[in-house]
Protein backbone atom coordinates (compact mmCIF):
# COMPACT_ATOMS: atom_id res chain seq x y z
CA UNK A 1 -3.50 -20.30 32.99
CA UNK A 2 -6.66 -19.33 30.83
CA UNK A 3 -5.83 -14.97 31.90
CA UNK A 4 -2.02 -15.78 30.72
CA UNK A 5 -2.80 -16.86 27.30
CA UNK A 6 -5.52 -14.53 26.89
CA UNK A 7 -2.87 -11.91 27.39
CA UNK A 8 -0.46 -13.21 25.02
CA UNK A 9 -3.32 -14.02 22.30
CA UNK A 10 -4.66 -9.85 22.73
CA UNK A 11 -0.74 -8.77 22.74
CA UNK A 12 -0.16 -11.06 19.26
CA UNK A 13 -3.33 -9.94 17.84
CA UNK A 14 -2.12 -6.07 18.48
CA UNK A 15 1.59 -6.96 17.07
CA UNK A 16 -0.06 -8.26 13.95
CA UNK A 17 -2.51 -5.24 14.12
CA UNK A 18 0.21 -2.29 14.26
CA UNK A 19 2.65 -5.00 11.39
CA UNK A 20 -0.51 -4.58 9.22
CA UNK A 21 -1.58 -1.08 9.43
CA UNK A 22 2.30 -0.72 8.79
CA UNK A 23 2.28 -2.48 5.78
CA UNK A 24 -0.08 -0.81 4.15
CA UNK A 25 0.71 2.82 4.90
CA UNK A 26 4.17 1.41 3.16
CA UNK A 27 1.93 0.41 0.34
CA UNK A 28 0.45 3.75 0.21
CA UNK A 29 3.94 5.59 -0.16
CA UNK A 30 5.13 3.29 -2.36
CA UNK A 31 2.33 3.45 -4.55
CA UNK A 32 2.65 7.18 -4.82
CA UNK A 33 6.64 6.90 -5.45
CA UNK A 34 5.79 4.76 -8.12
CA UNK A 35 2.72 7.32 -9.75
CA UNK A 36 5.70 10.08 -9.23
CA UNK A 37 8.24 8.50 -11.16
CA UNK A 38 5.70 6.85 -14.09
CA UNK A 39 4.90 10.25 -14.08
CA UNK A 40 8.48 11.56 -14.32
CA UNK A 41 9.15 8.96 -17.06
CA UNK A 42 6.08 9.75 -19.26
CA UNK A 43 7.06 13.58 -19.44
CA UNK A 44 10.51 12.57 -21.09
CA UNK A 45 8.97 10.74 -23.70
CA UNK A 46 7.92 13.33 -26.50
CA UNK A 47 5.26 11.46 -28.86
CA UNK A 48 2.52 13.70 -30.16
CA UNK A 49 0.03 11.00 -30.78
CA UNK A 50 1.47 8.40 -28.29
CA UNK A 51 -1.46 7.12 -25.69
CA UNK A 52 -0.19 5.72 -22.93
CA UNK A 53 -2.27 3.13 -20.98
CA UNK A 54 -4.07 4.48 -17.50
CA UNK A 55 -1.26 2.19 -15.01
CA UNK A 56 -3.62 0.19 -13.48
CA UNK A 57 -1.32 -1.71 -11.53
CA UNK A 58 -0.23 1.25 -9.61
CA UNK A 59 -3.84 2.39 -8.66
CA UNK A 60 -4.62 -1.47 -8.17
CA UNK A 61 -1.19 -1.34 -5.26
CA UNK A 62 -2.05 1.70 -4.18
CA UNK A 63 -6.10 0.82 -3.65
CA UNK A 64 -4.64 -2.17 -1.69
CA UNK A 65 -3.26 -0.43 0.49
CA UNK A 66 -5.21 1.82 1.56
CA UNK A 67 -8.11 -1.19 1.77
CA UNK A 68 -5.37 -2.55 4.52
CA UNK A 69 -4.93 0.58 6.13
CA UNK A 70 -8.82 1.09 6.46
CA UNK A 71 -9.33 -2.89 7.56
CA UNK A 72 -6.83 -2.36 9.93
């Protein structure tokens, strides 16, 4: 009894393994969709002396992500 829920306790703990590494290489694309098309939308704009803030939420998702990915 003790070998049969060892061996659905490892096979869990790879399932939630391989969901997390998955979720953050999603994070990681996402985050660079969403520096591509900040970036897109900042080119239209045509301001001289307009400054723009760094997105720091974007670098924040995208650091989190790769944090999983590395943890994982």
């Amino acid at each position: 009894m003790a070998r049969l829920a060892r061996s659905c306790l490892q096979s869990f703990l790879k399932v939630v393994n391989s969901t997390l590494g998955i979720v953050g290489i999603a994070m990681i694309l996402y985050g660079l969709w969403m520096i591509r098309a900040w970036q897109r939308e900042m080119e239209d704009l045509s301001f001289d002396d307009f400054k723009t803030t760094t997105p720091w939420f974007i670098y924040t998702f995208l650091g989190a992500g790769v944090t999983l990915c590395a943890i994982t």
